[in-house]
Protein backbone atom coordinates (compact mmCIF):
# COMPACT_ATOMS: atom_id res chain seq x y z
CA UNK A 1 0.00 0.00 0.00
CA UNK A 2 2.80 2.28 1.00
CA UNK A 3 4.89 1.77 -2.15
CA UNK A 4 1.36 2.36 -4.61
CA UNK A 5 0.84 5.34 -2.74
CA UNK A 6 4.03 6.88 -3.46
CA UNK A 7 4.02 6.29 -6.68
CA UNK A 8 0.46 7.67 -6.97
CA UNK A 9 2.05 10.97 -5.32
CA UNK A 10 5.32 11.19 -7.34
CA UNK A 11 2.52 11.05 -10.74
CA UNK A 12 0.91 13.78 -9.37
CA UNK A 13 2.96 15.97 -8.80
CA UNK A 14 3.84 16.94 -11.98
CA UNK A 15 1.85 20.13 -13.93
CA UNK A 16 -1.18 18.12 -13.74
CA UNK A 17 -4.14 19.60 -13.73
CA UNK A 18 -8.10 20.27 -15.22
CA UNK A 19 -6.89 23.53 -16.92
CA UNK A 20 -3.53 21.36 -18.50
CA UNK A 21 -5.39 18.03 -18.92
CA UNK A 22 -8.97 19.65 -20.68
CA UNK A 23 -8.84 19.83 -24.44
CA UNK A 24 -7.86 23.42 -26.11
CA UNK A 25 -8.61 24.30 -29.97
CA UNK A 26 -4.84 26.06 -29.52
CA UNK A 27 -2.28 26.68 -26.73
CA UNK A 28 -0.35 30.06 -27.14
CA UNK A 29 3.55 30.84 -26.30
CA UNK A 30 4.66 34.04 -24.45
CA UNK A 31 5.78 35.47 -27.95
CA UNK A 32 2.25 34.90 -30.09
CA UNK A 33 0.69 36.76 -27.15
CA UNK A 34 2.87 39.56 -27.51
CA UNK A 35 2.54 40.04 -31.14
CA UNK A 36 -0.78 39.02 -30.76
CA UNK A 37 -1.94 42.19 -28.75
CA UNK A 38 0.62 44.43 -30.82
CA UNK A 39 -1.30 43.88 -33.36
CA UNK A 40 -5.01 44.40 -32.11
CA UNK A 41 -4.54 46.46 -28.83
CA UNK A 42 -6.48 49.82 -29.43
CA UNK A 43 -3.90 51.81 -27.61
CA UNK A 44 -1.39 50.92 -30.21
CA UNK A 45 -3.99 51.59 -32.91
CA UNK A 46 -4.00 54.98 -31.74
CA UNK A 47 -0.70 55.95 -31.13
CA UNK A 48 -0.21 54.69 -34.58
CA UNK A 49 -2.78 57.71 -35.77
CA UNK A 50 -0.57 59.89 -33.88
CA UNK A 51 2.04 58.61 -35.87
CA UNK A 52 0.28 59.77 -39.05
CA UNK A 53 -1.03 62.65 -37.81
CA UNK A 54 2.87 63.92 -37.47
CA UNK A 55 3.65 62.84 -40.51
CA UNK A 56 0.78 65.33 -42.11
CA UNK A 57 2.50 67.87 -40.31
CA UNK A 58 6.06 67.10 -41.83
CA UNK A 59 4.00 67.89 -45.04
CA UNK A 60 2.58 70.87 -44.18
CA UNK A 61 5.58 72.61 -42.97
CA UNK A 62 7.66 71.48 -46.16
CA UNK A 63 5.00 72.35 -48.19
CA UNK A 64 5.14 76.17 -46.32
CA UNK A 65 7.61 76.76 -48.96
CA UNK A 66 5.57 76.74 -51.78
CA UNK A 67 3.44 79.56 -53.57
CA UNK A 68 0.00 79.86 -52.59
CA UNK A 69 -2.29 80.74 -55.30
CA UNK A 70 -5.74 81.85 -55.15
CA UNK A 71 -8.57 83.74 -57.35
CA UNK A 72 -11.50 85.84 -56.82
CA UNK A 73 -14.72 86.99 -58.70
CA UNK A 74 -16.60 90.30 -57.58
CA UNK A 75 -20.40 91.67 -58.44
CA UNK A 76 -21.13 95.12 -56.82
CA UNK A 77 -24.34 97.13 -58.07
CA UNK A 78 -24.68 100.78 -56.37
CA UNK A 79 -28.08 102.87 -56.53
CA UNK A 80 -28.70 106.39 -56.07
CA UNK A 81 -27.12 109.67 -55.95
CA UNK A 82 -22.93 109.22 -56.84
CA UNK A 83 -19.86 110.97 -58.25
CA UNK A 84 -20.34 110.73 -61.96
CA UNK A 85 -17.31 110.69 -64.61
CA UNK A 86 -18.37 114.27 -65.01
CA UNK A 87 -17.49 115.48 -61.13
CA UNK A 88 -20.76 115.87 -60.89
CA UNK A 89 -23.63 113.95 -58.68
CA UNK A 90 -27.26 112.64 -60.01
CA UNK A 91 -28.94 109.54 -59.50
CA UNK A 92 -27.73 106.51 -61.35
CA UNK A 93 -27.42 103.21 -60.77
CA UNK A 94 -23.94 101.45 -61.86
CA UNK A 95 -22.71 97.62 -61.77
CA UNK A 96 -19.48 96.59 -61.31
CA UNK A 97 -17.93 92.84 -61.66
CA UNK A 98 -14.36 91.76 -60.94
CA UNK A 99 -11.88 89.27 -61.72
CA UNK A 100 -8.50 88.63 -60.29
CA UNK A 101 -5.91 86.26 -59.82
CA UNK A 102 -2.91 86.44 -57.44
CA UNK A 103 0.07 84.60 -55.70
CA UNK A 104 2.91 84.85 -52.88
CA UNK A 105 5.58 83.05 -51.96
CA UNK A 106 7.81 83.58 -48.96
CA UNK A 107 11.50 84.11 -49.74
CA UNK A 108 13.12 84.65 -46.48
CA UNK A 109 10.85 84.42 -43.05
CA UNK A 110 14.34 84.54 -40.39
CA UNK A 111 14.73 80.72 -40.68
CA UNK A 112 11.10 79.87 -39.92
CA UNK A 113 10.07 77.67 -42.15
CA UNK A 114 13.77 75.35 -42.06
CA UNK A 115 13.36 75.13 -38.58
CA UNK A 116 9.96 74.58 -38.37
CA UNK A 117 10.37 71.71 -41.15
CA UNK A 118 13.21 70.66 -38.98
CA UNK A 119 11.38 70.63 -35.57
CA UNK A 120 8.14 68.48 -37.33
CA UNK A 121 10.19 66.19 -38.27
CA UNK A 122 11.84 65.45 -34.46
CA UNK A 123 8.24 65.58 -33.81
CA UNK A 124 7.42 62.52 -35.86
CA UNK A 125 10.40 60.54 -34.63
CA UNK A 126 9.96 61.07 -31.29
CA UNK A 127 5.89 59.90 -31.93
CA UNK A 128 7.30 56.64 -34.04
CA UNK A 129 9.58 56.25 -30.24
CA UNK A 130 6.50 56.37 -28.16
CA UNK A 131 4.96 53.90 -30.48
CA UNK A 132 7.54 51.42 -29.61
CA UNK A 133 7.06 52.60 -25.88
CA UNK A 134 3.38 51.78 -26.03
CA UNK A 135 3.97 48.15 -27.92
CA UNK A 136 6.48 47.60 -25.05
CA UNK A 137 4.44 48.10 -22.56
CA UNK A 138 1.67 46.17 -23.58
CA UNK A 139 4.40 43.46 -23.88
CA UNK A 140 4.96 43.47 -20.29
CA UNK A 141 1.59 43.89 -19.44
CA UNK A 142 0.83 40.70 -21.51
CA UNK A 143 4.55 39.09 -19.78
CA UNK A 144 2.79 39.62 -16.25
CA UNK A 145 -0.80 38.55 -17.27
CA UNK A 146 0.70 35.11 -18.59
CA UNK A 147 2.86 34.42 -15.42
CA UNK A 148 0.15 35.08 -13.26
CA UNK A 149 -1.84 32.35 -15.12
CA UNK A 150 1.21 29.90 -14.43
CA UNK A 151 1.04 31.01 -10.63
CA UNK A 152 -2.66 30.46 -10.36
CA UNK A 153 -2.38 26.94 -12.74
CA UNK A 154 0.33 25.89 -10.66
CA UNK A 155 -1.50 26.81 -7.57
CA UNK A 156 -4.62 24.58 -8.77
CA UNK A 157 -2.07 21.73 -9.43
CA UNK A 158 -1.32 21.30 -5.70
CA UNK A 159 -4.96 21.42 -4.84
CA UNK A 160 -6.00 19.01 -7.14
CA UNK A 161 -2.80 16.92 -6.06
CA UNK A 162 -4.36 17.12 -2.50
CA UNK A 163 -7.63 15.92 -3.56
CA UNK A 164 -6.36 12.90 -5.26
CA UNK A 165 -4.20 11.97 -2.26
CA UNK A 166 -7.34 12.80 0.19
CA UNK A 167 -9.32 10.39 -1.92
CA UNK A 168 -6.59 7.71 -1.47
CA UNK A 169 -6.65 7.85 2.11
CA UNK A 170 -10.25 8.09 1.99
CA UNK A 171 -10.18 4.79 0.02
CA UNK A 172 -7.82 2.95 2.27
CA UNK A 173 -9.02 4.42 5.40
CA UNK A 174 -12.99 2.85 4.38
CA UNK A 175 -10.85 -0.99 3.77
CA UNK A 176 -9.43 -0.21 7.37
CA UNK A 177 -12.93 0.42 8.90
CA UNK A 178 -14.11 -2.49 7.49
CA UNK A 179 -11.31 -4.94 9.14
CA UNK A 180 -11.94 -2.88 12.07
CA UNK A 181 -8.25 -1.45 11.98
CA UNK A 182 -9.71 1.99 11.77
CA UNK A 183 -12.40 3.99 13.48
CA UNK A 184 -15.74 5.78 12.18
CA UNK A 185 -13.80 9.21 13.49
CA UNK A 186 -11.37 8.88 11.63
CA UNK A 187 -13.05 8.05 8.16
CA UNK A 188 -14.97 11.40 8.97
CA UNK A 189 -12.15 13.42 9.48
CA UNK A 190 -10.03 12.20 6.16
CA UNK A 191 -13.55 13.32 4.74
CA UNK A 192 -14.11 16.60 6.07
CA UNK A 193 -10.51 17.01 5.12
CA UNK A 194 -10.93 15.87 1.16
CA UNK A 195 -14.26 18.16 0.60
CA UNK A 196 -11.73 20.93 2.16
CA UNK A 197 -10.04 19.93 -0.62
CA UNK A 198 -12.14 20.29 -3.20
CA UNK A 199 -13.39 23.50 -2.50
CA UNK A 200 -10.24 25.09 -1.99
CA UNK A 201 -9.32 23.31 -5.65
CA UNK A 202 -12.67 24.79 -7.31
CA UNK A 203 -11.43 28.39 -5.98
CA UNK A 204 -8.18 27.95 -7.64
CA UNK A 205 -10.02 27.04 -10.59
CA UNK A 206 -11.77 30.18 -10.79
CA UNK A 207 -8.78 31.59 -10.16
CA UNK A 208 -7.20 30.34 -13.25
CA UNK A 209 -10.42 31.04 -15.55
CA UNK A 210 -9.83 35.15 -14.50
CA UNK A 211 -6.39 35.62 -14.63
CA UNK A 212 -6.56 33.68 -18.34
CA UNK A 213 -9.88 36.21 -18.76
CA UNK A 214 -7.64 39.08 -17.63
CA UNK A 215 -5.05 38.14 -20.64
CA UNK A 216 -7.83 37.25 -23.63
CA UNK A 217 -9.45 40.89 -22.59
CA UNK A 218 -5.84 42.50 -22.95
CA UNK A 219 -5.25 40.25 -26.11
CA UNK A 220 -8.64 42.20 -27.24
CA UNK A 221 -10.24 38.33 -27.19
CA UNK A 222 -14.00 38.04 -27.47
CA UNK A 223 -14.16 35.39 -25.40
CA UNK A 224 -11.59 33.13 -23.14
CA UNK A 225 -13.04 30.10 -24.26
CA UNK A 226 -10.73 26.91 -25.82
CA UNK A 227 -7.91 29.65 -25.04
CA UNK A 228 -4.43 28.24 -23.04
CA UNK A 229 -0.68 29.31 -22.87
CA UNK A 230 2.45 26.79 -23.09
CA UNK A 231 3.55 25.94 -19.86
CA UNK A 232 7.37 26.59 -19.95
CA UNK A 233 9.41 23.47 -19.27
CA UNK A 234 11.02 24.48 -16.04
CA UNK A 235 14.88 23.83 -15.23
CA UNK A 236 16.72 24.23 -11.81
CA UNK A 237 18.59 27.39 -11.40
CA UNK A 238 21.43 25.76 -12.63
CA UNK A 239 20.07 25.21 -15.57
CA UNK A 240 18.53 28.53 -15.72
CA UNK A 241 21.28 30.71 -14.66
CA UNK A 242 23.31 33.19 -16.52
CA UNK A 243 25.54 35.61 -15.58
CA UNK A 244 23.33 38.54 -14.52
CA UNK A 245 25.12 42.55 -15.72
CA UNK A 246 25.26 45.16 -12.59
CA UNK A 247 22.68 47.44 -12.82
CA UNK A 248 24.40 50.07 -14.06
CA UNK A 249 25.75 47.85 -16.98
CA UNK A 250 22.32 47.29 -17.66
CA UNK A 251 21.07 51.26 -17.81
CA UNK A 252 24.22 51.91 -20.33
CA UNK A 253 22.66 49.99 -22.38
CA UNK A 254 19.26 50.77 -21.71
CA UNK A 255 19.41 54.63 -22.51
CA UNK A 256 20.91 53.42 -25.98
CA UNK A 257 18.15 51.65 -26.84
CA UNK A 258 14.85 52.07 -24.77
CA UNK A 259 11.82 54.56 -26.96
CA UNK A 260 11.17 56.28 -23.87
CA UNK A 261 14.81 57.60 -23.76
CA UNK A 262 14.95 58.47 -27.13
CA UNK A 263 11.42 60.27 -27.75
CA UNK A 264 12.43 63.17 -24.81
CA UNK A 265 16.05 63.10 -25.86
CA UNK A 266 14.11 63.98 -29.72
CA UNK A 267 11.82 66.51 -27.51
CA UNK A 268 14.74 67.93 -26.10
CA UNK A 269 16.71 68.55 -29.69
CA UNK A 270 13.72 69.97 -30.96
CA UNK A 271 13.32 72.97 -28.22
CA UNK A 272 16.44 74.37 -30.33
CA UNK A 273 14.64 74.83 -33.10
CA UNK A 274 11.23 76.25 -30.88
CA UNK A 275 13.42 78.44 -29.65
CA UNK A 276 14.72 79.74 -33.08
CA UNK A 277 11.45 79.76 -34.27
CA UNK A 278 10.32 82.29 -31.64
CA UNK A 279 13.65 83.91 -32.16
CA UNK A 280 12.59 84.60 -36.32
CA UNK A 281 9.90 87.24 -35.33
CA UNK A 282 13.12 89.41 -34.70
CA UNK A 283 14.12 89.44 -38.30
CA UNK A 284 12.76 91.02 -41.35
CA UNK A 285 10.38 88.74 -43.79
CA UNK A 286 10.69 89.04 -47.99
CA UNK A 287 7.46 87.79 -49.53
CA UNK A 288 7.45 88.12 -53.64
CA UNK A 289 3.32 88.33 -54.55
CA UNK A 290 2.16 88.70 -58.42
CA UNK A 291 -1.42 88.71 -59.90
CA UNK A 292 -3.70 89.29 -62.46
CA UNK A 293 -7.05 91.25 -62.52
CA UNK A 294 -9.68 92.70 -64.77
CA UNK A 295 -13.43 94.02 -64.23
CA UNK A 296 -16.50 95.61 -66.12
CA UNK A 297 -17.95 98.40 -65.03
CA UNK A 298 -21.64 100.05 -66.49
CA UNK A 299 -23.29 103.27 -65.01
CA UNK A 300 -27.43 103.63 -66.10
CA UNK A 301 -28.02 106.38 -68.89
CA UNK A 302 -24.61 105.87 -70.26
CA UNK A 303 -23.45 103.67 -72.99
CA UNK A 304 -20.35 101.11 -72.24
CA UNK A 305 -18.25 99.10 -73.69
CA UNK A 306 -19.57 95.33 -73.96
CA UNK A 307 -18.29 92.85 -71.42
CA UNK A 308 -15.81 91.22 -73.15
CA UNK A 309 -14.28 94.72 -74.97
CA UNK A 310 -13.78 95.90 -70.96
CA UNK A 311 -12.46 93.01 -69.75
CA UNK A 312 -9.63 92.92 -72.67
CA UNK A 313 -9.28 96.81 -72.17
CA UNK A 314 -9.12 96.19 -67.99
CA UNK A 315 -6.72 93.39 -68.08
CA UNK A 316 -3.51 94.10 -65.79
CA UNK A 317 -0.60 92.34 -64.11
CA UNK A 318 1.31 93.10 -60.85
CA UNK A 319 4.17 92.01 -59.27
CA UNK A 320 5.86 93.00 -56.37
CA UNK A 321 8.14 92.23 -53.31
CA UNK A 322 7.53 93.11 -49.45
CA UNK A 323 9.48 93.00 -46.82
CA UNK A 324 8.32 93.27 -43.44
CA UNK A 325 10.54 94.91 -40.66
CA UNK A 326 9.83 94.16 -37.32
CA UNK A 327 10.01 97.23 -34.72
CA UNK A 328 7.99 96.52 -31.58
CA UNK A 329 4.99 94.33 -30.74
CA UNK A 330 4.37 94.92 -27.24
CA UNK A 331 7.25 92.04 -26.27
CA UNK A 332 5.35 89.37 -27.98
CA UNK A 333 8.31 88.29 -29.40
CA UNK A 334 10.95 88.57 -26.30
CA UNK A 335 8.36 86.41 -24.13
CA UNK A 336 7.88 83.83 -26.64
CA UNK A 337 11.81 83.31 -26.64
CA UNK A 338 11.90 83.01 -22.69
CA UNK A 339 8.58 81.20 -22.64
CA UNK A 340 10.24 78.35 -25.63
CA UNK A 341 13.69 78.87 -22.85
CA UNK A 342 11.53 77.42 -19.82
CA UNK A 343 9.93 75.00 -22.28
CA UNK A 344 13.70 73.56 -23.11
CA UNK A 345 14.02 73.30 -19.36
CA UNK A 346 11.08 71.24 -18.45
CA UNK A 347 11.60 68.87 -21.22
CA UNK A 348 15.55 68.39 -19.95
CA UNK A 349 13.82 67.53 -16.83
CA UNK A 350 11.67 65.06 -18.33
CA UNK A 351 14.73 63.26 -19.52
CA UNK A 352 16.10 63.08 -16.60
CA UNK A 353 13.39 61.93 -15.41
CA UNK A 354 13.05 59.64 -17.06
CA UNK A 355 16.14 58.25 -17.03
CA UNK A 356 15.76 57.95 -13.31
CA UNK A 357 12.54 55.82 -13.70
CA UNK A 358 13.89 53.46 -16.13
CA UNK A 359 16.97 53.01 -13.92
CA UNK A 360 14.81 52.39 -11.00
CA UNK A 361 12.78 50.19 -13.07
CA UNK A 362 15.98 48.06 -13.93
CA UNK A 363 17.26 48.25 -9.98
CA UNK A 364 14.16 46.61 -9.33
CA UNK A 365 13.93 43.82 -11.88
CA UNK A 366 17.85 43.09 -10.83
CA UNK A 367 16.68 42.57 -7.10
CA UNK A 368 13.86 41.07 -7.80
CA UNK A 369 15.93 38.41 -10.19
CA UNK A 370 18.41 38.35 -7.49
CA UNK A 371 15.47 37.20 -5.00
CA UNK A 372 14.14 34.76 -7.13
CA UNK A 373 16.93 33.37 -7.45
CA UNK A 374 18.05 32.51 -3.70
CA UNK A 375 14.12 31.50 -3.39
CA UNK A 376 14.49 28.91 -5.77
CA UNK A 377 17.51 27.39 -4.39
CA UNK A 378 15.77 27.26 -0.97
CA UNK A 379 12.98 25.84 -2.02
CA UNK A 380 14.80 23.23 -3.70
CA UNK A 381 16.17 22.82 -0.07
CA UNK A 382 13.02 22.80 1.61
CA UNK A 383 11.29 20.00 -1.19
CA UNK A 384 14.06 17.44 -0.45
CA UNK A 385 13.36 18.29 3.27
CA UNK A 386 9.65 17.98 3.13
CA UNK A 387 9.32 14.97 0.86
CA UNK A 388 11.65 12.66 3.43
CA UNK A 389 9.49 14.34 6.50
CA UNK A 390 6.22 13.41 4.53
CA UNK A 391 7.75 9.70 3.84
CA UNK A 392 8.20 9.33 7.56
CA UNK A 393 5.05 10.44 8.84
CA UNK A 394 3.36 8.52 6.05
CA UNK A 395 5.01 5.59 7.58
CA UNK A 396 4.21 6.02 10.86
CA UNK A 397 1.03 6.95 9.63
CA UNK A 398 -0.16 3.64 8.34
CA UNK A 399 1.33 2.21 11.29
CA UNK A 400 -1.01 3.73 14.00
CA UNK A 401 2.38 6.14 15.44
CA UNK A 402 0.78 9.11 14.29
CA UNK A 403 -2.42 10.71 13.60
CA UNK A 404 -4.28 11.92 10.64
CA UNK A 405 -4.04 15.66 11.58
CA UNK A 406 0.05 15.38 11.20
CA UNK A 407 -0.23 12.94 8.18
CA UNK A 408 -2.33 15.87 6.51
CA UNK A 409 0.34 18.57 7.88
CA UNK A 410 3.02 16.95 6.58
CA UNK A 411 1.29 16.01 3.27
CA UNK A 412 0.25 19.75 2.94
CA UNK A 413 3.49 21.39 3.13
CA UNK A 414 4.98 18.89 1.03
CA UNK A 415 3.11 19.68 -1.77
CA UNK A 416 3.22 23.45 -1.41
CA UNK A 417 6.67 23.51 -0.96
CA UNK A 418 6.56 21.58 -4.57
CA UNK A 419 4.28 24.21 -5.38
CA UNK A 420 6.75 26.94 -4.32
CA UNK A 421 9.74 25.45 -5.83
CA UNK A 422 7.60 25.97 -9.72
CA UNK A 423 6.59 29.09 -8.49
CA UNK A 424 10.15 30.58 -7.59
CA UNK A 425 11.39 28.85 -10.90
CA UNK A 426 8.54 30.66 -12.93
CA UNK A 427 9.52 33.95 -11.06
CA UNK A 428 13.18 33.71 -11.97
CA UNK A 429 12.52 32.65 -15.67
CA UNK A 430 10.45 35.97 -16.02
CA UNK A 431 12.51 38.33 -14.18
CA UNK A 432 16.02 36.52 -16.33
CA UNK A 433 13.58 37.56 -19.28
CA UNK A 434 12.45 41.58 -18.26
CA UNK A 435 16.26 42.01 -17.44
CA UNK A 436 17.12 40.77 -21.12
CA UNK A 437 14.05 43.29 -22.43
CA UNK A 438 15.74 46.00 -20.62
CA UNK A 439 19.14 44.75 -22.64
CA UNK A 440 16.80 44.90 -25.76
CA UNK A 441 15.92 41.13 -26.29
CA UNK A 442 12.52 40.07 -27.42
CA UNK A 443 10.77 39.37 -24.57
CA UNK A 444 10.19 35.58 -23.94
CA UNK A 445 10.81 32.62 -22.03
């Protein structure tokens, strides 16, 4: 009996489960997840609109250099007493109707346009860098959703691992009553014990079923049905360690590569060129403008030319440059300069910023691998310690040298520090794999 029912316990406690053992129409890796809700995360979709709405503005401000062109048609009737071509006034009534034609085009505006052209364009790089922010982020927010489910699966694991060894006893515990080698108590109590059991297992069940919810609504899902992730094949840390960079080995190479870094370093280059801008209302503006015009003109009780005769005769061209000299505008133009200053300011505090974040961010994940990592190795330490303590109260068990209560004890914390041990391993896999993000890996494990 003793030697069946360790071999019954050594089968179950591998990743065995009703979520693993339940047919799924697919099971998805870390990675599909990931480019999964890239692709269909609304966030992203948006963001990506940002992107094109900078590049429109790119356009436009390149496009600032061209002429503008534009036409115009008039019709003007005037009744009663006026100035006639005579100097003298009566009543009449005259009609009027214009055409014209006419153009500009800006030939110096103090560096305006070129650094406005120049500053759009920072503009859209830095939006295309908080693009890739935003897709990383929703990787780690997928990363996190999809361990949790491994906590929570492995967590149901050991519950349904007690129930099946509460139904053993149960079994051999009912054979013991019946050759009066156990008492009625006793059968009660192992049964009290396994419907413990079983509820504790269907609440880690429902567990399971939200956290896998939580990840099909981020995935943008319609529903979490025949969904399931690959669970990882698990290693010891020997098998999982690699040499882990300093912290600060990990930030040099962070600020070379993360989107966050590079979108406000991009902010902060283009505060030169908002500062310039504001600087160009200083100097003088040259505009070149040209057009064309014509009208006819008829006053009642005098005879005129026909329409097309006037509008031949009318016909005339212009052309013409302006310049535009800047003298005083009530210090519009000095307090936009200061104002675009202050605004270089904050945004050099936003880098630093956020440099500080992300290298409190990476502090963190380095610990946190660092903790992970001594966890698992203890609770390596504490399965070998708990299995042999389980063996010997199971012995003395079935011997009548010990009661159920410390039979269940020692059952129970062997199996959660089994539970532990995948737990510790799954923490140190994903905090092995955020460290190698940082480092600019794909994120996976």
């Amino acid at each position: 009996m003793k030697k069946l029912f360790l071999i019954s316990l050594i089968g179950l406690i591998g990743p065995m489960g009703p979520m693993s053992l339940s047919a799924q129409s697919r099971q998805w890796s870390l990675r599909e997840c990931c480019d999964y809700a890239v692709a269909h995360n609304i966030a992203i979709k948006q963001q990506e609109n940002a992107c094109r709405q900078q590049e429109l503005q790119v356009s436009t401000a390149k496009n600032s250099r061209l002429p503008n062109l534009s036409a115009s048609a008039g019709q003007n009737f005037s009744f009663g007493r006026g100035l006639t071509a005579q100097n003298t006034y009566s009543n009449t009534n005259t009609s009027s109707t214009s055409f014209s034609l006419g153009t500009s085009m800006p030939i110096f505006t103090g560096f305006q346009i070129p650094n406005q052209i120049k500053l759009s364009e920072l503009n859209l790089e830095a939006a295309t860098a908080d693009l890739e922010k935003a897709k990383n982020d929703i990787r780690m927010q997928v990363a996190q959703s999809y361990v949790q489910i491994l906590y929570d699966m492995e967590i149901a694991d050991v519950a349904h691992r007690q129930i099946a060894i509460d139904s053993a006893q149960v079994v051999r515990l009912q054979a013991f009553v019946k050759n009066g080698k156990a008492s009625e108590a006793e059968l009660s109590q192992q049964k009290a014990t396994l419907a413990n059991s079983r509820l504790t297992a269907t609440q880690a069940d429902n567990n399971t079923r939200l956290a896998i919810l939580g990840l099909t609504q981020l995935l943008e899902l319609p529903s979490p049905e025949g969904f399931s992730i690959v669970r990882p094949v698990l290693a010891g840390v020997d098998g999982l360690a690699v040499a882990i960079p300093s912290p600060d080995a990990i930030y040099s190479e962070a600020l070379g590569i993360k989107p966050e870094i590079a979108a406000q370093q991009l902010r902060l280059k283009g505060t030169e060129h908002s500062i310039k801008i504001a600087q160009a209302a200083n100097l003088p503006t040259l505009s070149l403008s040209g057009g064309l015009s014509t009208n006819y003109y008829t006053t009642s009780g005098f005879k005129s030319d026909g329409f097309a005769t006037q509008l031949k005769n009318n016909f005339s061209q212009n052309i013409g440059l302006n310049l535009s000299i800047p003298i005083f505008n009530r210090f519009q133009t000095r307090n936009n300069i200061r104002n675009a200053r202050i605004e270089q300011e904050n945004q050099q505090l936003k880098l630093d910023n956020t440099k500080k974040t992300l290298y409190k961010e990476i502090q963190q994940v380095y610990y946190n691998t660092l903790n992970a990592q001594t966890k698992e190795k203890s609770s390596e330490e504490a399965v070998l310690s708990t299995r042999d303590a389980f063996q010997l109260m199971q012995a003395k068990y079935e011997n009548g040298k010990a009661t159920i209560t410390e039979f269940n004890e020692a059952k129970n914390t062997y199996l959660k520090s089994e539970s532990d041990l995948v737990q510790a391993r799954y923490e140190y896999l994903y905090q092995t794999a955020l460290l190698n993000f940082y480092r600019g890996k794909e994120l996976n494990f």
